[in-house]
N, C-alpha and C. Protein backbone atom coordinates (compact mmCIF):
# COMPACT_ATOMS: atom_id res chain seq x y z
N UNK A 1 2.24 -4.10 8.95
CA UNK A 1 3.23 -4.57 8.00
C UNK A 1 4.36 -3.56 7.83
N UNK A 2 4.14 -2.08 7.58
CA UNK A 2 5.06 -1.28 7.04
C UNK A 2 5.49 -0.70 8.71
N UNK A 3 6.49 -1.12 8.99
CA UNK A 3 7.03 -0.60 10.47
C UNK A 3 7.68 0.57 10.11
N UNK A 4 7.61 1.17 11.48
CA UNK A 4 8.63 2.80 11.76
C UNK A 4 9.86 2.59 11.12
N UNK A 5 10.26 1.53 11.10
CA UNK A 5 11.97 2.01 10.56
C UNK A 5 11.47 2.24 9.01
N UNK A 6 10.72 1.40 8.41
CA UNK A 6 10.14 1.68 6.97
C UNK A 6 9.35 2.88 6.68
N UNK A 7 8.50 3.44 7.61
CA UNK A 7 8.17 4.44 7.25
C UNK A 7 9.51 5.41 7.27
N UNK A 8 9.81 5.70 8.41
CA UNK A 8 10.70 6.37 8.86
C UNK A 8 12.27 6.58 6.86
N UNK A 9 12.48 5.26 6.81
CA UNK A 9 13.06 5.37 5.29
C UNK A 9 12.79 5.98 4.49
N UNK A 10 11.71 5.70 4.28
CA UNK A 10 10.78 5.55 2.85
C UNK A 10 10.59 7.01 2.97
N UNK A 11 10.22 7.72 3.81
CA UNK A 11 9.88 9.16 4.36
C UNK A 11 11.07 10.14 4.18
N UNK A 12 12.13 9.82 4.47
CA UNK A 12 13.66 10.50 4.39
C UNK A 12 14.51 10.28 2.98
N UNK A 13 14.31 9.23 1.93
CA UNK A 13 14.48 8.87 0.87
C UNK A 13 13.49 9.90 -0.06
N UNK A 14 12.18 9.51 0.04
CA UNK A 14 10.93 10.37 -1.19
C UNK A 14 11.13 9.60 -2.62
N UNK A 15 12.46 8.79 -2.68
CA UNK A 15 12.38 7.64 -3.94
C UNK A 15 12.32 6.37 -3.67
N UNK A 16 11.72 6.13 -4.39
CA UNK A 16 11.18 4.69 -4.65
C UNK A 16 11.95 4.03 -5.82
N UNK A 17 12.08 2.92 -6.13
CA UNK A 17 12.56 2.40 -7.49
C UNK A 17 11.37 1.42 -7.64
N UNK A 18 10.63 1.75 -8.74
CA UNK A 18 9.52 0.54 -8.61
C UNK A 18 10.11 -0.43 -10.15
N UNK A 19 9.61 -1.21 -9.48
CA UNK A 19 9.61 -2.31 -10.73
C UNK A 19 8.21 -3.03 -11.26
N UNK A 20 8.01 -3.23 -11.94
CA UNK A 20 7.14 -3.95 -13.02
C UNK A 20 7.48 -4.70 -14.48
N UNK A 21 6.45 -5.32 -15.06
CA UNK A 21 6.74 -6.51 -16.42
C UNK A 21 5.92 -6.32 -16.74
N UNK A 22 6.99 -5.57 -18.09
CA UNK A 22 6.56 -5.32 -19.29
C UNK A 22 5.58 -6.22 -20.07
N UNK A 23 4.53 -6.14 -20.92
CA UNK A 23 4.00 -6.91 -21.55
C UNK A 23 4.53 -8.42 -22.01
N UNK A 24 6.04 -8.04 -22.54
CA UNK A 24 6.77 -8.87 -23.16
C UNK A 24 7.80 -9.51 -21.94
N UNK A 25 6.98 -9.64 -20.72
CA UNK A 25 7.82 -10.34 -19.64
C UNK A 25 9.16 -9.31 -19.56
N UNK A 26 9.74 -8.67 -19.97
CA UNK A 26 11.23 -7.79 -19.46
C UNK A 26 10.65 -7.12 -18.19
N UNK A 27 11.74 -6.77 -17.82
CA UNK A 27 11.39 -6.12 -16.37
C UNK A 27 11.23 -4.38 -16.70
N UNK A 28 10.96 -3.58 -15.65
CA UNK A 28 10.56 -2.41 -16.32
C UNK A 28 11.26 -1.44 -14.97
N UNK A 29 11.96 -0.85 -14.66
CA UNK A 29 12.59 0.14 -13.45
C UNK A 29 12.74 1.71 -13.86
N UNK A 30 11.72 1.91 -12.87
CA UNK A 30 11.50 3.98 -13.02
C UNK A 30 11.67 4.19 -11.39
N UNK A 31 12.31 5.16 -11.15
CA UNK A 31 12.66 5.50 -10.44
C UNK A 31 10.71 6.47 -10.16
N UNK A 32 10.73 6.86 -9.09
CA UNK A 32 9.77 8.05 -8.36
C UNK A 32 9.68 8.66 -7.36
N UNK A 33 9.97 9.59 -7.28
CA UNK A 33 10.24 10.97 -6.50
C UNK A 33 9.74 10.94 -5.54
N UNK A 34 8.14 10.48 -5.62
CA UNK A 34 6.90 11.11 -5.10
C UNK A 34 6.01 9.54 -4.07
N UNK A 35 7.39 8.72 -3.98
CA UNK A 35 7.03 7.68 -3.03
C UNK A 35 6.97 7.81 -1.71
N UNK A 36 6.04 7.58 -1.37
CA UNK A 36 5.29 7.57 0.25
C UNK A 36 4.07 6.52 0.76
N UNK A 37 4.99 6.00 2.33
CA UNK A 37 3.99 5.22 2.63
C UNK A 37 2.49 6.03 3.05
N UNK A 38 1.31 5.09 2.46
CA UNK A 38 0.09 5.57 2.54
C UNK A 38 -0.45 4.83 3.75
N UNK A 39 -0.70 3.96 4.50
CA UNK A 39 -0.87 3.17 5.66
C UNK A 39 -0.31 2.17 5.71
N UNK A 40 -0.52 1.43 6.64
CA UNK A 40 0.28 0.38 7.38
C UNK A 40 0.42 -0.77 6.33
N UNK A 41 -0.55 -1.33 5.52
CA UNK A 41 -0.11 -1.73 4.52
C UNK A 41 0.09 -1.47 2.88
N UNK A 42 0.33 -0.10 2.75
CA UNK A 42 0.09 0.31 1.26
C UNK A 42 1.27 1.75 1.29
N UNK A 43 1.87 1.40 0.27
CA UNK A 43 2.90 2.91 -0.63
C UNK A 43 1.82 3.19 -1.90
N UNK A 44 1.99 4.33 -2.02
CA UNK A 44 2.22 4.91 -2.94
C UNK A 44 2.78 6.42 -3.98
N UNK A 45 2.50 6.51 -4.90
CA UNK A 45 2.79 7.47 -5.83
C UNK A 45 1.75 7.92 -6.80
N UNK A 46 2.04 8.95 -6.90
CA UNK A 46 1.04 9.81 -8.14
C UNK A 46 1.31 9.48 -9.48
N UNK A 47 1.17 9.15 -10.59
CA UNK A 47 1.37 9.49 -11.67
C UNK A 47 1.28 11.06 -12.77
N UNK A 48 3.27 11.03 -11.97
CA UNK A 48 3.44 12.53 -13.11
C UNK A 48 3.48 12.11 -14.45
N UNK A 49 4.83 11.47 -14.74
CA UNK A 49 5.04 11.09 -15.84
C UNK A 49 5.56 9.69 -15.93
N UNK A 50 4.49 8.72 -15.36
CA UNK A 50 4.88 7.19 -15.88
C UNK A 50 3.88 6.18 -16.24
N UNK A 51 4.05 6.63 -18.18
CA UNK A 51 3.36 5.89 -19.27
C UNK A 51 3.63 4.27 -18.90
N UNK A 52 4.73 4.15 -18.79
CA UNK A 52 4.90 2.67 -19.08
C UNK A 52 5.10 2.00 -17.90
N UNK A 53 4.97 2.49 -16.49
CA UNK A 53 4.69 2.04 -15.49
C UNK A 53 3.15 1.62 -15.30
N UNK A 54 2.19 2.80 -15.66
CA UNK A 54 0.65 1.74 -15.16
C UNK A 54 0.43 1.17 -16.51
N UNK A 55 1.16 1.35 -17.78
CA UNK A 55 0.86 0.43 -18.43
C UNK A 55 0.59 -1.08 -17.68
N UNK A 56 2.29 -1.12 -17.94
CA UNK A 56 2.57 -2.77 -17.32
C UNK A 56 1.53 -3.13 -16.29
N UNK A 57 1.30 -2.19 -15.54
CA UNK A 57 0.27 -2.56 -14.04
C UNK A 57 -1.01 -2.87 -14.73
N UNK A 58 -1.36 -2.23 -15.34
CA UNK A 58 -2.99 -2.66 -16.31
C UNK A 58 -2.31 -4.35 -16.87
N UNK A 59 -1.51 -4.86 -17.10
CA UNK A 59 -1.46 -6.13 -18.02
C UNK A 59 -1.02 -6.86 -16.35
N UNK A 60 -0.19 -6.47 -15.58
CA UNK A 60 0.49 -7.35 -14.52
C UNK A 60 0.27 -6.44 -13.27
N UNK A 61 -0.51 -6.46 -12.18
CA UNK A 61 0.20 -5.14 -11.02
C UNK A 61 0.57 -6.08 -10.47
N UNK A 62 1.53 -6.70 -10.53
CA UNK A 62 2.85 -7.41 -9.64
C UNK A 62 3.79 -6.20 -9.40
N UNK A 63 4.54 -5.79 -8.61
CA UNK A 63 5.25 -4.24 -8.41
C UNK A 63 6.50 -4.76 -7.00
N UNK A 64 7.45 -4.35 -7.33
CA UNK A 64 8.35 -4.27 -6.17
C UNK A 64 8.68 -2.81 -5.91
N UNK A 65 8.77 -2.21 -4.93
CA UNK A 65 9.79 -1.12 -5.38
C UNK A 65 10.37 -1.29 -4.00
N UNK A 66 12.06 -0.48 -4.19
CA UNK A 66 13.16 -0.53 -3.77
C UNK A 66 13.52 0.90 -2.89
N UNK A 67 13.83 0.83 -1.98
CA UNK A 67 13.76 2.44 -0.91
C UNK A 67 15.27 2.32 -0.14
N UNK A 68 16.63 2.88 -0.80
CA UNK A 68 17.41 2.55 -0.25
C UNK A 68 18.03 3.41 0.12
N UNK A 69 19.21 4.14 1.72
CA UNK A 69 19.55 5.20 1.83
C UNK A 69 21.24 4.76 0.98
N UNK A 70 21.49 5.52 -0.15
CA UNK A 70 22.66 5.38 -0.56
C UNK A 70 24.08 5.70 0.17
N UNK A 71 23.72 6.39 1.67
CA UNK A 71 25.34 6.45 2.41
C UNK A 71 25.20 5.29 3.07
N UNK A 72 24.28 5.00 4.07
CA UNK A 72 24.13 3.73 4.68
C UNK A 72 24.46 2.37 4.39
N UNK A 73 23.50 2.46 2.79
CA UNK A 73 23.43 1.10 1.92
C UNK A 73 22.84 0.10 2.55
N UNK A 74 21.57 0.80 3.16
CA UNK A 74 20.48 -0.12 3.53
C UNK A 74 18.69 0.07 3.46
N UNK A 75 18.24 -0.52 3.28
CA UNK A 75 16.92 -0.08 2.64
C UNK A 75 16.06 -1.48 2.98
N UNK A 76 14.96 -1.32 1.93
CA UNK A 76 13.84 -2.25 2.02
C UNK A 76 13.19 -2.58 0.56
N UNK A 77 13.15 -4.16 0.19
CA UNK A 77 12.51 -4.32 -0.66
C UNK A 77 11.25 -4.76 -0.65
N UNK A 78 9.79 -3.61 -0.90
CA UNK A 78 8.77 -3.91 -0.49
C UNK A 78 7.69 -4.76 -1.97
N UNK A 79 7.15 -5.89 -1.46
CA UNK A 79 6.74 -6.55 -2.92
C UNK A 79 5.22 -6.44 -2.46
N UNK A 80 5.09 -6.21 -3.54
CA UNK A 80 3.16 -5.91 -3.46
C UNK A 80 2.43 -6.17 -4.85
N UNK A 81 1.23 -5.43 -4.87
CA UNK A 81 0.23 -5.35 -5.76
C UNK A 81 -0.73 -4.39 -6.12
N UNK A 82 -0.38 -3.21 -7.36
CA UNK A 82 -0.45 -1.90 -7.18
C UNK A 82 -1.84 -1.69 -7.97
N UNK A 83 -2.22 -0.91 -7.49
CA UNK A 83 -3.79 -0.83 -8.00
C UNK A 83 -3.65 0.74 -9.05
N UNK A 84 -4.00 1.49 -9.96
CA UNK A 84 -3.99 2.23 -10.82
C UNK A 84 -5.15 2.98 -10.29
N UNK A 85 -5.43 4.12 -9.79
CA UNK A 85 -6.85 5.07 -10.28
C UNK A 85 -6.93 6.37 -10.55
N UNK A 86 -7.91 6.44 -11.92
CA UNK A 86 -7.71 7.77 -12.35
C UNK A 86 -9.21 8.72 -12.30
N UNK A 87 -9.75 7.99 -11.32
CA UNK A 87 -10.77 9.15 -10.82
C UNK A 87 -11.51 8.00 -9.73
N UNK A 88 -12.44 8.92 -8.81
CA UNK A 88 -13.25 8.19 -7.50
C UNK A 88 -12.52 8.72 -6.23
N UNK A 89 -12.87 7.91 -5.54
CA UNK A 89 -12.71 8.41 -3.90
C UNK A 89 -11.01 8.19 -3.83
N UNK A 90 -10.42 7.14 -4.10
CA UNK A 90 -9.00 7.12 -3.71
C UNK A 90 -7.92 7.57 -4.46
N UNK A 91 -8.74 7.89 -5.75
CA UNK A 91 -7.89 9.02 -6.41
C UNK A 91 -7.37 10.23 -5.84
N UNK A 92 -9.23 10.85 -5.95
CA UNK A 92 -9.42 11.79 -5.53
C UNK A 92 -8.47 12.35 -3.80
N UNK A 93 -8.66 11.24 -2.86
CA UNK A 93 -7.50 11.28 -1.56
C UNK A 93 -6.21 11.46 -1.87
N UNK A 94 -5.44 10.79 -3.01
CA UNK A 94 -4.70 10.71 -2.83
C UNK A 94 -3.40 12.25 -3.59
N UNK A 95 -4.46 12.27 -4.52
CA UNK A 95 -4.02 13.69 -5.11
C UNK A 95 -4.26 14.99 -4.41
N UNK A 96 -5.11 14.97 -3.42
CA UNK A 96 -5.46 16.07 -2.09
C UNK A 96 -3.97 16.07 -1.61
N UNK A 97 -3.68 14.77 -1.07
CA UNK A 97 -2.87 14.42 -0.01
C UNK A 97 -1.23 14.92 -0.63
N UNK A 98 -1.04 14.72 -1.67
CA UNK A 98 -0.10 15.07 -2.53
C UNK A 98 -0.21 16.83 -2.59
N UNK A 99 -1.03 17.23 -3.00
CA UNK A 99 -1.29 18.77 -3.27
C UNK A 99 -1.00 19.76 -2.16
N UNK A 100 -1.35 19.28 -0.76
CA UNK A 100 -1.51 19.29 0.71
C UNK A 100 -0.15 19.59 0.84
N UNK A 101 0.67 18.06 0.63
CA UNK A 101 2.09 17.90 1.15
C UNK A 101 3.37 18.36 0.48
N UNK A 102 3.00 18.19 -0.64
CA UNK A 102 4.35 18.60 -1.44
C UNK A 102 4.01 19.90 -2.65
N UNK A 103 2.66 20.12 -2.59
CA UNK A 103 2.27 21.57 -3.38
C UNK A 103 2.41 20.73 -4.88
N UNK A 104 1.79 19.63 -5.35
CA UNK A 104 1.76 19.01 -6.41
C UNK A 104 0.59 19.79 -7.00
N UNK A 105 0.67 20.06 -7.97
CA UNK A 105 -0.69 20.61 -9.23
C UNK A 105 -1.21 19.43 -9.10
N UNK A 106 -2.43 19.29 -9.05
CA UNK A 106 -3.09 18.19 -9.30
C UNK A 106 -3.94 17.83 -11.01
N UNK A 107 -3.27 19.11 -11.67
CA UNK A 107 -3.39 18.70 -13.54
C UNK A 107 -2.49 18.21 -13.81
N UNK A 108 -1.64 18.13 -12.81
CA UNK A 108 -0.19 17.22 -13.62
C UNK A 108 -0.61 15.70 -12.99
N UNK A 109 -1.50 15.31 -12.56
CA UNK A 109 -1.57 14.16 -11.87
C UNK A 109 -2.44 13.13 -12.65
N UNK A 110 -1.78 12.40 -13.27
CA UNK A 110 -2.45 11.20 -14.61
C UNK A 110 -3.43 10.28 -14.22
N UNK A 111 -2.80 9.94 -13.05
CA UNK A 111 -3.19 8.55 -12.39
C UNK A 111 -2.67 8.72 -10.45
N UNK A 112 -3.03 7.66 -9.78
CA UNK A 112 -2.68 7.38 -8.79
C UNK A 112 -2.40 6.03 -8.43
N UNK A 113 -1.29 5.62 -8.03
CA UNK A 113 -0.74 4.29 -8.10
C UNK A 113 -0.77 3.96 -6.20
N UNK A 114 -1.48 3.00 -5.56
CA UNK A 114 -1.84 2.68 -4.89
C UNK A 114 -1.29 0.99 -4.75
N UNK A 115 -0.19 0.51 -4.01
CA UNK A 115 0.00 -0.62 -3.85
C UNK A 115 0.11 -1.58 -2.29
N UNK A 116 -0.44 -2.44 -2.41
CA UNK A 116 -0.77 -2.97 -1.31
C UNK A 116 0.67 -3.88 -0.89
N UNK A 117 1.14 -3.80 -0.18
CA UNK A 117 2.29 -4.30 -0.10
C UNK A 117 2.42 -5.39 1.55
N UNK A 118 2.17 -6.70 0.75
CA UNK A 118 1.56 -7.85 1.56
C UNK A 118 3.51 -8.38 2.49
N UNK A 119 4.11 -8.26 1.29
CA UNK A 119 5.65 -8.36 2.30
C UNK A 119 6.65 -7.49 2.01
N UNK A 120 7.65 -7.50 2.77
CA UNK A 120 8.97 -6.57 2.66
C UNK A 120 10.17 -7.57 3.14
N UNK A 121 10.92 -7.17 3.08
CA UNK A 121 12.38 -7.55 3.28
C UNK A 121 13.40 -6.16 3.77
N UNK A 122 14.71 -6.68 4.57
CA UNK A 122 15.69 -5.71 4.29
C UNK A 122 16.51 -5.85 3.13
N UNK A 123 17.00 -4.74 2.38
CA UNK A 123 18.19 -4.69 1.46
C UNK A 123 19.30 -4.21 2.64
N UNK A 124 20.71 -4.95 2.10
CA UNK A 124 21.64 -4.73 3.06
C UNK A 124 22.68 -4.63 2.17
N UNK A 125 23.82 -4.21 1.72
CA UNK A 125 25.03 -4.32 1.24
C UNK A 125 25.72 -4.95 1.53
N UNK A 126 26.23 -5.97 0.40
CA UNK A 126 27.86 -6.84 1.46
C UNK A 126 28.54 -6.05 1.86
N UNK A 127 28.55 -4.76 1.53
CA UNK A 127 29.68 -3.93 2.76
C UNK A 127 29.74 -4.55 4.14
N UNK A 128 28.65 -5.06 4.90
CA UNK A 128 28.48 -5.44 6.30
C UNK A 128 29.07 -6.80 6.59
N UNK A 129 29.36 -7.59 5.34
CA UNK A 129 29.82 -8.82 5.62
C UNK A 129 31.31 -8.85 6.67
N UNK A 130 31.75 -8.10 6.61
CA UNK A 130 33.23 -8.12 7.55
C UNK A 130 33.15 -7.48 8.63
N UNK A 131 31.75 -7.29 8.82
CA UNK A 131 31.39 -6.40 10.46
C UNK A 131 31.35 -5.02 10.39
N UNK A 132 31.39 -4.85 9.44
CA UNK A 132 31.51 -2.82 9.35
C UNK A 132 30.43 -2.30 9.79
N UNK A 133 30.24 -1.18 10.64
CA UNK A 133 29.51 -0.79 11.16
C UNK A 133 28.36 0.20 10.26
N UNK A 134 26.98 0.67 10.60
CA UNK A 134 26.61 1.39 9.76
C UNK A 134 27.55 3.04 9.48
N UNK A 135 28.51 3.58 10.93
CA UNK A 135 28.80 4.60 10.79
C UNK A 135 30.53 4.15 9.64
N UNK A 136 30.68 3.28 9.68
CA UNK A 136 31.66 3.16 8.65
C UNK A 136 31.57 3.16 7.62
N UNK A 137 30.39 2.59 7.08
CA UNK A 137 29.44 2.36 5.90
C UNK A 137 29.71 3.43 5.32
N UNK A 138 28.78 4.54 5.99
CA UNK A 138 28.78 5.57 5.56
C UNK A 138 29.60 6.58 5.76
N UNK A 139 30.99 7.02 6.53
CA UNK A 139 31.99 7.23 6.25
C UNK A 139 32.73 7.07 4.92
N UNK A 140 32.65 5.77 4.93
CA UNK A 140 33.35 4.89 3.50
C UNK A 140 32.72 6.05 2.40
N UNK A 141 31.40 6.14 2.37
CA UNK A 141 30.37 6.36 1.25
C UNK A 141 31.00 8.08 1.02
N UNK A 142 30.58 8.46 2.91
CA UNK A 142 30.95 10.04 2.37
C UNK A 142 32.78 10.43 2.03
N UNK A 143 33.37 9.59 2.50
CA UNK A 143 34.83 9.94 1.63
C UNK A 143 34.97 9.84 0.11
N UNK A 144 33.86 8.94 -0.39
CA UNK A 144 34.28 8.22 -2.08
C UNK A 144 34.28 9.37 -2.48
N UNK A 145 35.94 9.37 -3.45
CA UNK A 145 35.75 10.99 -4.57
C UNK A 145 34.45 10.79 -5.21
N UNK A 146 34.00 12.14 -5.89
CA UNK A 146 32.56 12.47 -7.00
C UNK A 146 33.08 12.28 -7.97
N UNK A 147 34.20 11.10 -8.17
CA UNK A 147 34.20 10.73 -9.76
C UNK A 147 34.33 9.62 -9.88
N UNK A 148 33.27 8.52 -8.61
CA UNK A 148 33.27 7.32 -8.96
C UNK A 148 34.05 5.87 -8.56
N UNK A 149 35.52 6.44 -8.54
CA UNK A 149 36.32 5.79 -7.78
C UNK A 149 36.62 4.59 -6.55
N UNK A 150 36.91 3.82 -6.53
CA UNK A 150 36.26 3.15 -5.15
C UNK A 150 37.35 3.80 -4.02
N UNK A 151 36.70 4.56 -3.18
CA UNK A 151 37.36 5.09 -2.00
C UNK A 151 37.41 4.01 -0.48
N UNK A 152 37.22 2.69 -0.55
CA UNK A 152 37.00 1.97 0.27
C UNK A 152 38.37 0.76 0.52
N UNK A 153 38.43 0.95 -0.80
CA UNK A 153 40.00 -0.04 -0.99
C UNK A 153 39.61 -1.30 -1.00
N UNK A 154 38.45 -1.81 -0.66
CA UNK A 154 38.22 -2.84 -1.07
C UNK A 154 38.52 -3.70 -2.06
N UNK A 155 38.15 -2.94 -3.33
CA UNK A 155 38.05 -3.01 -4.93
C UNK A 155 36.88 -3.75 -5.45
N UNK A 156 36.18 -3.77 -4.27
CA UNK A 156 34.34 -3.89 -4.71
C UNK A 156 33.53 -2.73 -4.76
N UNK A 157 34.23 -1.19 -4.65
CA UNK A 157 33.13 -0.53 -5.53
C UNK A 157 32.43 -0.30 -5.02
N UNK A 158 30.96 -0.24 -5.17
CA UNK A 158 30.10 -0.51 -4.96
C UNK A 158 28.56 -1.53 -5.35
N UNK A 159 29.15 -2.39 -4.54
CA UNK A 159 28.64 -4.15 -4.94
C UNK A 159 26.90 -3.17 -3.94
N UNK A 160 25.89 -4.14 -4.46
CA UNK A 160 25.03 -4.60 -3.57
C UNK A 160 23.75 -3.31 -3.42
């Protein structure tokens, strides 16, 4: 399911945008640092500090999260079903694996968020709608002044 170009993303990014619903049906978006694909069909993340992420997952683990390279403006929206564990065997792996790779304390580690991620999609930017290439894309991206501005002339900004 999770192909090389997705690992390959997801791996060069390290953020994730996950999403989840809230008790009260609202949607819920935390960004995480510490996103990495775990096998061919499963991402995940540690729980440093997100209360109200396995909340929601204890009432709903419905979960999208979002892996996009911001010069490019192309990514993947992977939709799954995230499993929570805070002790046992795949905890225990997954906070090794973390400790191993990125020198994570594993007392800072709450939980382990484990999601099975049955489909994906590409995210693409309408930037591409007029044929623009990816190296223009990101040209466009690396000229925009750092104060926001749309440097593309378009006067779409940044749509998408």
């Amino acid at each position: 399911m999770l192909d090389d170009d997705m690992r390959r993303l997801v791996a060069a990014q390290g953020l994730g945008f996950v999403a989840t619903v809230r008790p009260d049906g609202a949607p819920n978006l935390s960004p995480k640092g510490t996103t990495e694909v775990w096998d061919d069909e499963h991402l995940v993340f540690p729980d440093l500090y997100s209360p109200g992420t396995v909340a929601d997952l204890a009432g709903s683990p419905a979960v999208e999260t979002n892996a996009v390279d911001p010069v490019r403006r192309k990514g993947y929206r992977f939709r799954g079903v995230g499993e929570v564990f805070t002790e046992g065997e795949p905890y225990d792996r997954i906070v090794r694996r973390f400790e191993r790779k990125r020198g994570t304390d594993p007392a800072r580690v709450n939980s382990a968020v484990l999601v099975r991620v049955p489909g994906a999609e590409p995210l693409i930017s309408p930037a591409y709608e007029g044929g623009a290439t990816e190296e223009e894309i990101a040209a466009r991206r690396r000229a925009r002044p750092a104060s926001g501005t749309d440097a593309t002339g378009d006067g779409r900004g940044e749509p998408g």
